[in-house]
C-alpha atoms as a PDB file:
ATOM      1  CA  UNK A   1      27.283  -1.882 -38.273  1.00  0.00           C
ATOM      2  CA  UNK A   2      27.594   1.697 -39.726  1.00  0.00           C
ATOM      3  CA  UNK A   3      27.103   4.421 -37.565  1.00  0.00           C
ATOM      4  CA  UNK A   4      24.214   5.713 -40.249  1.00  0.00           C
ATOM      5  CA  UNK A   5      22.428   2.474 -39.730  1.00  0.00           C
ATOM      6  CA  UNK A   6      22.596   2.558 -36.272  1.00  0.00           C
ATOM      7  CA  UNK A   7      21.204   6.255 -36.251  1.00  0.00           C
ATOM      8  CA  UNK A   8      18.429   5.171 -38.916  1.00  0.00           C
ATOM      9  CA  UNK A   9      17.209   2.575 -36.307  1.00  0.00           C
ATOM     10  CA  UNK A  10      17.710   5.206 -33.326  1.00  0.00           C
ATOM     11  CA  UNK A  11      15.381   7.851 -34.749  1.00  0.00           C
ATOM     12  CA  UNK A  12      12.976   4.604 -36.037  1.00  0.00           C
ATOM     13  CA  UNK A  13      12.465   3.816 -32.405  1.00  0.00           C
ATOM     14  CA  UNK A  14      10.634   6.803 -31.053  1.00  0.00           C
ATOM     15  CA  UNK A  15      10.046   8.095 -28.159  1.00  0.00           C
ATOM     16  CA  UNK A  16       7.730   7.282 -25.358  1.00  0.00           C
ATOM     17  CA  UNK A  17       5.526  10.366 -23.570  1.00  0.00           C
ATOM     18  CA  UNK A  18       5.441  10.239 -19.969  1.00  0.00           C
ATOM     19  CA  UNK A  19       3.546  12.914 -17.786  1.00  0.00           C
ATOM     20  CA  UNK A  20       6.079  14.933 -15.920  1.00  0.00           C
ATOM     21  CA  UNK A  21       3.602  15.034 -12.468  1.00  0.00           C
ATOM     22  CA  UNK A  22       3.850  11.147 -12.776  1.00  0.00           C
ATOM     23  CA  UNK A  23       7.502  10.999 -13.655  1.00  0.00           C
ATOM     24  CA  UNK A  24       7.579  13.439 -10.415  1.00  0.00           C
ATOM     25  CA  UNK A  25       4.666  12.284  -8.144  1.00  0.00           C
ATOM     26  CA  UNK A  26       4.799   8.217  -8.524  1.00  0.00           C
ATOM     27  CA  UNK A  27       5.300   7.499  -5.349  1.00  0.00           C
ATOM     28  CA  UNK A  28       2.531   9.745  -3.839  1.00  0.00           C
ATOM     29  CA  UNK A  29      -0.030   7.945  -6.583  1.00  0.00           C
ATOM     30  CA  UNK A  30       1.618   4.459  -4.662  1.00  0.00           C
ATOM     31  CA  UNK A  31       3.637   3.225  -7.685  1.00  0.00           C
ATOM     32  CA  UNK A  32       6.084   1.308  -6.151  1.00  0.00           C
ATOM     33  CA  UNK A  33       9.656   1.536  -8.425  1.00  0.00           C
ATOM     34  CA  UNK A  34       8.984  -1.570 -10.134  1.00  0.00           C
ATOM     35  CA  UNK A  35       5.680  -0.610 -11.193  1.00  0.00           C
ATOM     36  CA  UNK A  36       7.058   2.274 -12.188  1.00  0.00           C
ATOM     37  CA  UNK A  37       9.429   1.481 -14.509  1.00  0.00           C
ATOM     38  CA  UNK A  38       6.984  -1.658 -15.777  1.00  0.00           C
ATOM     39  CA  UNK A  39       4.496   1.118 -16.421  1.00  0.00           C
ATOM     40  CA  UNK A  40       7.369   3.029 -18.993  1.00  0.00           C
ATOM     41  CA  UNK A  41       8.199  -0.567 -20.865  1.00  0.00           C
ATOM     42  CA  UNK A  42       4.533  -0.697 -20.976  1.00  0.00           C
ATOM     43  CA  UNK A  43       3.164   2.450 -22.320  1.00  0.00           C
ATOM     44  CA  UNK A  44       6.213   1.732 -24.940  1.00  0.00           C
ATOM     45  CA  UNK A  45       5.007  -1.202 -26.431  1.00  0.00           C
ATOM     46  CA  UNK A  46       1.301   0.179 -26.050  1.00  0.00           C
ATOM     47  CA  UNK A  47       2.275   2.746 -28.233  1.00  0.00           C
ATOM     48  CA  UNK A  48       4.742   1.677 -30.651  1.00  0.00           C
ATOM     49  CA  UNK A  49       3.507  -1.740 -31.121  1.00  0.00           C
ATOM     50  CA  UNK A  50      -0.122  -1.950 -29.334  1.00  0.00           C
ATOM     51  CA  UNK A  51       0.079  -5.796 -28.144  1.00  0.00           C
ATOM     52  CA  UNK A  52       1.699  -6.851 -24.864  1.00  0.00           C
ATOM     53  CA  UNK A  53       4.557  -9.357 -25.149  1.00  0.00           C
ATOM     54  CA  UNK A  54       5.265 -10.421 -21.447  1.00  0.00           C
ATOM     55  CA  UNK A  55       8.348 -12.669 -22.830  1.00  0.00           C
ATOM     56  CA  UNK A  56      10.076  -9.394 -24.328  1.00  0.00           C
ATOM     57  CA  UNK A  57       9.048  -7.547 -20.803  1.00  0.00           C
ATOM     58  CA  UNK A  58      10.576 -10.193 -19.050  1.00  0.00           C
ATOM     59  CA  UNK A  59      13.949 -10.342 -21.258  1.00  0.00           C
ATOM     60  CA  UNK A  60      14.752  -6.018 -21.456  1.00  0.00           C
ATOM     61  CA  UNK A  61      13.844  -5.910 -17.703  1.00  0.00           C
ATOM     62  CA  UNK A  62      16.168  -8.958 -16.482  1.00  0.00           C
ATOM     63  CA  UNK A  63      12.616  -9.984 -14.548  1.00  0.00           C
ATOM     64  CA  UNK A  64      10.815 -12.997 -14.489  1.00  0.00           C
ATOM     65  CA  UNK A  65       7.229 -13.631 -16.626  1.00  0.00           C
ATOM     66  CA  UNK A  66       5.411 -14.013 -13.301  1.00  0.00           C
ATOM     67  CA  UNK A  67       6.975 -10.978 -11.641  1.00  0.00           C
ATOM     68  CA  UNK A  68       5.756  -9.077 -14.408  1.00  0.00           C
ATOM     69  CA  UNK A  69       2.440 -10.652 -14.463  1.00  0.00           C
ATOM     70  CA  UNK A  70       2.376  -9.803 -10.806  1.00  0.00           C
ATOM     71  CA  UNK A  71       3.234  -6.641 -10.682  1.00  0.00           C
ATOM     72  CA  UNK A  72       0.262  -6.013 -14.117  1.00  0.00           C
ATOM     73  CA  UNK A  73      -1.911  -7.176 -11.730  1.00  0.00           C
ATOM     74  CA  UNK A  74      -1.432  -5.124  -8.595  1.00  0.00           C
ATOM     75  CA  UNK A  75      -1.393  -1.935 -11.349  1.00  0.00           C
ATOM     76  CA  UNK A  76      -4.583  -3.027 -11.855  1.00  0.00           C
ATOM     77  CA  UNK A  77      -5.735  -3.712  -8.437  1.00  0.00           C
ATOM     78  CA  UNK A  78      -4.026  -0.489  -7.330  1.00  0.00           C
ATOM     79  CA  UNK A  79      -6.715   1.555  -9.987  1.00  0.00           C
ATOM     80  CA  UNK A  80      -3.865   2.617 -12.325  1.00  0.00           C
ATOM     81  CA  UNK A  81      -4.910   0.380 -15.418  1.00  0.00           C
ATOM     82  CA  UNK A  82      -7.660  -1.364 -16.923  1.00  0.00           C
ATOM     83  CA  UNK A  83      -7.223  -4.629 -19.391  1.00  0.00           C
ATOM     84  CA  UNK A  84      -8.749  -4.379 -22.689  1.00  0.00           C
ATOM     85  CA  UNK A  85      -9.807  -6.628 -25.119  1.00  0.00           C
ATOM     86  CA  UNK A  86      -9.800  -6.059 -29.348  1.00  0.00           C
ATOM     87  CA  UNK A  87      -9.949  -7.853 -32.311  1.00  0.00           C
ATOM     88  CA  UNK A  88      -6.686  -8.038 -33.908  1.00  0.00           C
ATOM     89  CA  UNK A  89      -6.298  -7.927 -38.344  1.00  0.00           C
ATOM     90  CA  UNK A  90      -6.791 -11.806 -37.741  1.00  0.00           C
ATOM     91  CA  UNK A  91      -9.780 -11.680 -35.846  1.00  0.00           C
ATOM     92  CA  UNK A  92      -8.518 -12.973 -33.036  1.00  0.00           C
ATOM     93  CA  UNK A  93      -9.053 -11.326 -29.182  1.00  0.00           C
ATOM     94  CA  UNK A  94      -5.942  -9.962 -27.812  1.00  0.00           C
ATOM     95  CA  UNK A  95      -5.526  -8.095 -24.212  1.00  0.00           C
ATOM     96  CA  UNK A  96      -4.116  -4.974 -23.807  1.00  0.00           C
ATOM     97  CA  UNK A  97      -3.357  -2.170 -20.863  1.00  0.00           C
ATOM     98  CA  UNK A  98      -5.272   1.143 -20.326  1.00  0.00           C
ATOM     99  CA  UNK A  99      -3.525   3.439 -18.143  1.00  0.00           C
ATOM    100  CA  UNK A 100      -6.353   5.755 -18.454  1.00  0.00           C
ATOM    101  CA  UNK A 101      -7.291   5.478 -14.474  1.00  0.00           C
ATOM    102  CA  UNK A 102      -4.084   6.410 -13.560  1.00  0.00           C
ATOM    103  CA  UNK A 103      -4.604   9.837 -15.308  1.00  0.00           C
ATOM    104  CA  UNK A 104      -8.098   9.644 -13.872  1.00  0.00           C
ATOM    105  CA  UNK A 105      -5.679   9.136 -10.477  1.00  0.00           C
ATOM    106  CA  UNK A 106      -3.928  12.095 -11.134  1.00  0.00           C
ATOM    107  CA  UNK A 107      -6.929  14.412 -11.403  1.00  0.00           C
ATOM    108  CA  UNK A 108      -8.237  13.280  -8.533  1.00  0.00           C
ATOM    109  CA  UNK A 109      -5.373  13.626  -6.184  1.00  0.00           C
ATOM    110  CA  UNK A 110      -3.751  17.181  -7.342  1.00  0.00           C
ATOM    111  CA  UNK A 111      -4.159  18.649  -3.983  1.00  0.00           C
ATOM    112  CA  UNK A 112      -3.516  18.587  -0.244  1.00  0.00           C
ATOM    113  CA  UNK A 113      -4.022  15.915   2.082  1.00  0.00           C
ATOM    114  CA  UNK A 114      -6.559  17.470   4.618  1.00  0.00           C
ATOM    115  CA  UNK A 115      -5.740  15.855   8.158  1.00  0.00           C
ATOM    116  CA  UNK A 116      -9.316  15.457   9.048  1.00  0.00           C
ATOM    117  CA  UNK A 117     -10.914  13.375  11.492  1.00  0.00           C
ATOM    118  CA  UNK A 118     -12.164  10.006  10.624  1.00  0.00           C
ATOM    119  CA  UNK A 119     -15.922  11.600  11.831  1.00  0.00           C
ATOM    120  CA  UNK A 120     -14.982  14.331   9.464  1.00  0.00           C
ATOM    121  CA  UNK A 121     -14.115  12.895   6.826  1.00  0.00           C
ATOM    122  CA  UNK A 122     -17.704  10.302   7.246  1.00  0.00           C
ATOM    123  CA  UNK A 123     -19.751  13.656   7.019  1.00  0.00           C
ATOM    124  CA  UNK A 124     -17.835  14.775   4.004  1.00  0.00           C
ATOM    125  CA  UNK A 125     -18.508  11.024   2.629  1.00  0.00           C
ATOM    126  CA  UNK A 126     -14.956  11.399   1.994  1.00  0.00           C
ATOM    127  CA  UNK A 127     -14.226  14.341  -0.199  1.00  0.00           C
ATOM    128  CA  UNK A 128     -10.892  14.837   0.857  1.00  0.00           C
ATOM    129  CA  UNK A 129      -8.675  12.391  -0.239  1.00  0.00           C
ATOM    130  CA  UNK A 130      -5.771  13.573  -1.585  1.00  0.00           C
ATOM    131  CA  UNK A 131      -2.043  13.267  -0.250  1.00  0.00           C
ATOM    132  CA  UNK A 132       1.078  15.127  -0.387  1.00  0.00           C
ATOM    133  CA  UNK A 133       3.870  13.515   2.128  1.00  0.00           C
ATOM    134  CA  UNK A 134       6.174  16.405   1.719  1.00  0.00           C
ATOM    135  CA  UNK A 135       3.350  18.666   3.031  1.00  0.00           C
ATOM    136  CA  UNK A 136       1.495  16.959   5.857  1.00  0.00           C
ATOM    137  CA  UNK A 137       4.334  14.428   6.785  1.00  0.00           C
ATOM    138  CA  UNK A 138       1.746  12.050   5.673  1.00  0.00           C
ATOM    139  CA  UNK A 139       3.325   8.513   4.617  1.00  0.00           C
ATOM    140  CA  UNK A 140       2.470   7.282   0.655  1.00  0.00           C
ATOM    141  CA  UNK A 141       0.235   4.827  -0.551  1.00  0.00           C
ATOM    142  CA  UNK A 142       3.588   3.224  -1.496  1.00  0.00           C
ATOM    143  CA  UNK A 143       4.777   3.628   1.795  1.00  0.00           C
ATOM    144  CA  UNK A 144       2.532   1.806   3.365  1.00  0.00           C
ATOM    145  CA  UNK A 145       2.430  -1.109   1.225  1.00  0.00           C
ATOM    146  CA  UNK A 146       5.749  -1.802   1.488  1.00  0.00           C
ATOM    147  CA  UNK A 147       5.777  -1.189   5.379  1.00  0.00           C
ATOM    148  CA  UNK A 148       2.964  -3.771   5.157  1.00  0.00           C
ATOM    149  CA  UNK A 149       5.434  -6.266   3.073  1.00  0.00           C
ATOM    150  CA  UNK A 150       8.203  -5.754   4.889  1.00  0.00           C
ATOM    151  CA  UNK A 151       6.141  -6.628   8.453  1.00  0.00           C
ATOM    152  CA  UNK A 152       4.425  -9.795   6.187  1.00  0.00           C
ATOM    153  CA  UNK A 153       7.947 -10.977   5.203  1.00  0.00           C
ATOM    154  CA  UNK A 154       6.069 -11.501   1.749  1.00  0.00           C
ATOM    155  CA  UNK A 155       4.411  -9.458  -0.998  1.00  0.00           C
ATOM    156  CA  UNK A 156       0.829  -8.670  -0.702  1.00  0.00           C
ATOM    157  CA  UNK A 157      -1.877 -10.950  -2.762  1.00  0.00           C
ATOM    158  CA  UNK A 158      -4.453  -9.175  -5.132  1.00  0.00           C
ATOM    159  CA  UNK A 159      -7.263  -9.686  -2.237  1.00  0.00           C
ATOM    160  CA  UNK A 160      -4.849  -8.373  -0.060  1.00  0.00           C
ATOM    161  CA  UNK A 161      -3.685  -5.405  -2.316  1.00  0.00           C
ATOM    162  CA  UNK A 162      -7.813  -4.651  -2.833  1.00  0.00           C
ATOM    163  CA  UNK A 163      -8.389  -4.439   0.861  1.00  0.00           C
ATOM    164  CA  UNK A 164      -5.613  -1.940   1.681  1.00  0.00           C
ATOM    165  CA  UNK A 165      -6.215   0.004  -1.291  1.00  0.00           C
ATOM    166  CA  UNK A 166     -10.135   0.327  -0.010  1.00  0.00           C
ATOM    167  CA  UNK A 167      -8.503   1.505   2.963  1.00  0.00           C
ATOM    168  CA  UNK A 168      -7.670   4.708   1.497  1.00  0.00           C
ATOM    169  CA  UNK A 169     -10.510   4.816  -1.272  1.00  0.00           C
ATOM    170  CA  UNK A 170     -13.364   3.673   0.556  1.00  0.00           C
ATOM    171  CA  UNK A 171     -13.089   3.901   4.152  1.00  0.00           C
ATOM    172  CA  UNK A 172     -10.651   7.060   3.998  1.00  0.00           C
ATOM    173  CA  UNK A 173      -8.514   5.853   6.742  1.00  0.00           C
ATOM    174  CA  UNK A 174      -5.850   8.467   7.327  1.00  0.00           C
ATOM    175  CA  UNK A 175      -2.409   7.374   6.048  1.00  0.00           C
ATOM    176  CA  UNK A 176      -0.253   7.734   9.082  1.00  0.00           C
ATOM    177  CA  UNK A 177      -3.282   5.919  11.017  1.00  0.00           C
ATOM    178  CA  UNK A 178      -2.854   2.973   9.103  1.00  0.00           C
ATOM    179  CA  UNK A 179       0.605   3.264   9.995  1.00  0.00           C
ATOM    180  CA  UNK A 180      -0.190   3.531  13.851  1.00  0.00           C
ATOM    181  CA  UNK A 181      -2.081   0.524  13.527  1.00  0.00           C
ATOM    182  CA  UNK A 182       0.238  -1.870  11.979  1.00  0.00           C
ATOM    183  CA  UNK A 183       2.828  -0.632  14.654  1.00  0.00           C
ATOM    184  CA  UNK A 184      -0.107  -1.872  16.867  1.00  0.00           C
ATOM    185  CA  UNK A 185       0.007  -5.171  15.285  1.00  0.00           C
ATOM    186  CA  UNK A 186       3.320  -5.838  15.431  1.00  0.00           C
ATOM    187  CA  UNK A 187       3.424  -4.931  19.031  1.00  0.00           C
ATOM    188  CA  UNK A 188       0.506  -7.165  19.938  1.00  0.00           C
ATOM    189  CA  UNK A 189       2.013 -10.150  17.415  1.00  0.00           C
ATOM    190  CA  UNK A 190      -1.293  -9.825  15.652  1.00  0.00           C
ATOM    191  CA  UNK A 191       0.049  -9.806  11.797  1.00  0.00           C
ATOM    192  CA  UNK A 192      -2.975  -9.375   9.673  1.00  0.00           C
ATOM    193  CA  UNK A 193      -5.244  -7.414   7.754  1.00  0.00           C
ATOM    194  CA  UNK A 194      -8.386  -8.185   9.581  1.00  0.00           C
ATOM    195  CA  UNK A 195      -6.994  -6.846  12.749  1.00  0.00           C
ATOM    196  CA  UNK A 196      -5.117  -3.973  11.264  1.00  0.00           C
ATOM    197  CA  UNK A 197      -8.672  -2.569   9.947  1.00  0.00           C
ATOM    198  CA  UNK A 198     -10.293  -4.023  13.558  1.00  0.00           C
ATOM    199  CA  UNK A 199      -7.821  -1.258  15.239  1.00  0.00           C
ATOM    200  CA  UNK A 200      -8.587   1.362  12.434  1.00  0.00           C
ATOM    201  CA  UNK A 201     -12.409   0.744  12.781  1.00  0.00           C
ATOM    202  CA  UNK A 202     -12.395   1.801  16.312  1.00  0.00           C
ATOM    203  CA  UNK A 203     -10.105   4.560  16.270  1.00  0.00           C
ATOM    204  CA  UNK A 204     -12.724   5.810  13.716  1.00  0.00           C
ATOM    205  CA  UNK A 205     -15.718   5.125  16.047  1.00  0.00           C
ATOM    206  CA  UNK A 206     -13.721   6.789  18.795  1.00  0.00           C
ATOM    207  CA  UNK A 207     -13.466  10.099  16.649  1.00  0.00           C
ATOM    208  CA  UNK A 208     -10.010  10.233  16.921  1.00  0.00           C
ATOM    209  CA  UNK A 209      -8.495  13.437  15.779  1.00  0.00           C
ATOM    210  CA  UNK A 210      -4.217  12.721  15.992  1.00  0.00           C
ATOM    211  CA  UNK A 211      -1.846  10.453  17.050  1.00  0.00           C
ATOM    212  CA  UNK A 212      -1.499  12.265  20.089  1.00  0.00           C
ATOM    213  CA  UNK A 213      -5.304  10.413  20.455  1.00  0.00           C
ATOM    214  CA  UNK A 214      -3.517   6.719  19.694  1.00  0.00           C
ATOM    215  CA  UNK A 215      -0.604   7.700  22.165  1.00  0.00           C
ATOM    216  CA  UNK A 216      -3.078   8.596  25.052  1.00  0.00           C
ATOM    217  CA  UNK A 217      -4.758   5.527  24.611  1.00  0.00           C
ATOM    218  CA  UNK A 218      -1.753   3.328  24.529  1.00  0.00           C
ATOM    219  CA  UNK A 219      -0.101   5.201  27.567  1.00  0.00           C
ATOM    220  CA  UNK A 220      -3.404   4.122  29.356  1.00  0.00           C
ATOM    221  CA  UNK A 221      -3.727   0.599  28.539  1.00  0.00           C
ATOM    222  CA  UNK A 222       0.228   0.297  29.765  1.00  0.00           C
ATOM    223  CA  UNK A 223      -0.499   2.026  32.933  1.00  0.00           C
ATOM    224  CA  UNK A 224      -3.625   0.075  33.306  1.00  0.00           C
ATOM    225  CA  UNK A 225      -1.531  -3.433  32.706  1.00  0.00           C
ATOM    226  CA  UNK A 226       1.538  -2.457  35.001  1.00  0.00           C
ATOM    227  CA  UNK A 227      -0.596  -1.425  37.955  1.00  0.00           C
ATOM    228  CA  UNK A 228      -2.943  -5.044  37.705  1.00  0.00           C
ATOM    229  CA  UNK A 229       0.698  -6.085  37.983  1.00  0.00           C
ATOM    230  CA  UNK A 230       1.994  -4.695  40.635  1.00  0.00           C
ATOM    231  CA  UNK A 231      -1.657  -5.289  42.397  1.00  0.00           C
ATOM    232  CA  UNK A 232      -0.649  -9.082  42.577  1.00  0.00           C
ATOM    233  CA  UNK A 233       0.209 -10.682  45.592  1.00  0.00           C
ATOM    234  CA  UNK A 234       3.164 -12.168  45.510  1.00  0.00           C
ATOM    235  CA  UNK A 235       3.138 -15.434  46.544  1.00  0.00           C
ATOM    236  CA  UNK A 236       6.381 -17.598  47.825  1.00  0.00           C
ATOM    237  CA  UNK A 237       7.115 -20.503  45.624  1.00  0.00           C
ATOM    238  CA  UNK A 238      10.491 -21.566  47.361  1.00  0.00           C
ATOM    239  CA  UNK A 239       8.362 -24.123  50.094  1.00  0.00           C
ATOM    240  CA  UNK A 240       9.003 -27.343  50.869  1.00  0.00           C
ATOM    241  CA  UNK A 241       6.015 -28.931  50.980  1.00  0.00           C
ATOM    242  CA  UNK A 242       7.384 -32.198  52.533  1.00  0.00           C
ATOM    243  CA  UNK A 243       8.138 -30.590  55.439  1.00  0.00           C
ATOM    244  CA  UNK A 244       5.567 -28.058  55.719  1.00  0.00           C
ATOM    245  CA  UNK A 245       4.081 -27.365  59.100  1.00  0.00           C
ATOM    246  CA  UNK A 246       0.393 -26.775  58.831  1.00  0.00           C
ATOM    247  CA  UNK A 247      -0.271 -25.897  61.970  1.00  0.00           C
ATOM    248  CA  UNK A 248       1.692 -22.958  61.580  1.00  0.00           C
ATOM    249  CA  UNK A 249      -0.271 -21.666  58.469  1.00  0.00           C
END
């Protein structure tokens, strides 16, 4: 191969825009690395070719079809793409990826993280909420879904990925909070969703404004446990009951 063929099919190629904040801020939006770099063969394809071939996905990346399936799918579930269906020249329906909500992501989240309370941030029906770990020492999106995985020993389903994800969207639980409460989990050998959000819930009703709040609260329930404990009589086991005396009792 000639080094002027090569360079013919070098320049043929392209090249493939990326937004700098994403290329910067990924892991703040909760793009995990995989996703990330999925989303770049993506948008590549999407723009140089405009169908999806999983197969050619699977062989450039070294991945497997259904890990790249997977990971399309908790893009989607995560509110960074959209599918989309068109008519091909044949006529027939073919699906494609819209990253537009990721942009749409971007917009919404170029700000601050406000450390409000969860009363606060009910009033406000959750205007602020925005993150910036390097700012408020806030964990990611991405953060916690992989703490979440890691604790799971398994990755997260779709249903599962939805339900966090309305964690930050809907209910506006605070980041490290979530965080808190998972450590709560573990602690209690309670692994799941429905309790994580039980423990969230309440902290919320409680009006909790920090972690100092959590800390108090656990501090308590300790103290609370270890003087019950020390309340109990102790009773002597180390009897022989053959030879007990009862008039002596």
């Amino acid at each position: 191969m000639s080094d002027n063929s090569f360079q013919a099919r070098f320049l043929a190629m392209g090249d493939v825009s990326v937004s700098a904040y994403i290329l910067t801020h990924y892991h703040q939006l909760g793009m995990s690395n995989d996703e990330f770099l999925l989303y770049l063969q993506l948008k590549n394809q999407i723009e140089h070719n405009h169908d999806i071939n999983t197969g050619q996905l699977a062989k450039q990346l070294g991945w497997s079809t259904e890990k790249i399936n997977q990971l399309i799918e908790q893009m989607h579930t995560k509110g960074f793409a959209d599918y989309v269906s068109q008519h091909d020249e044949q006529g027939r329906v073919a699906t494609s990826i819209d990253f537009s909500p990721l942009l749409t992501k971007v917009m919404q989240t170029s700000g601050n993280y406000t450390a409000t309370t969860a009363g606060e941030r009910v009033a406000s029906e959750g205007a602020v909420v925005a993150e910036t770990a390097e700012n408020n020492d806030q964990p990611t999106r991405s953060d916690i879904f992989n703490m979440i995985e890691q604790e799971f020993g398994r990755p997260l389903s779709s249903m599962e990925l939805s339900t966090v994800k309305d964690w930050f969207d809907i209910d506006h639980f605070r980041p490290d909070f979530i965080k808190a409460a998972l450590q709560e989990a573990v602690m209690n050998q309670a692994l799941s969703l429905r309790y994580i959000e039980t423990i969230l819930v309440s902290w919320q009703k409680k009006n909790y404004h920090s972690l100092n709040d959590v800390y108090d609260e656990r501090k308590n329930r300790q103290q609370y446990k270890q003087a019950n404990t020390d309340a109990t009589p102790q009773v002597n086991t180390d009897i022989d009951i053959m030879n007990l005396d009862l008039n002596n009792l």
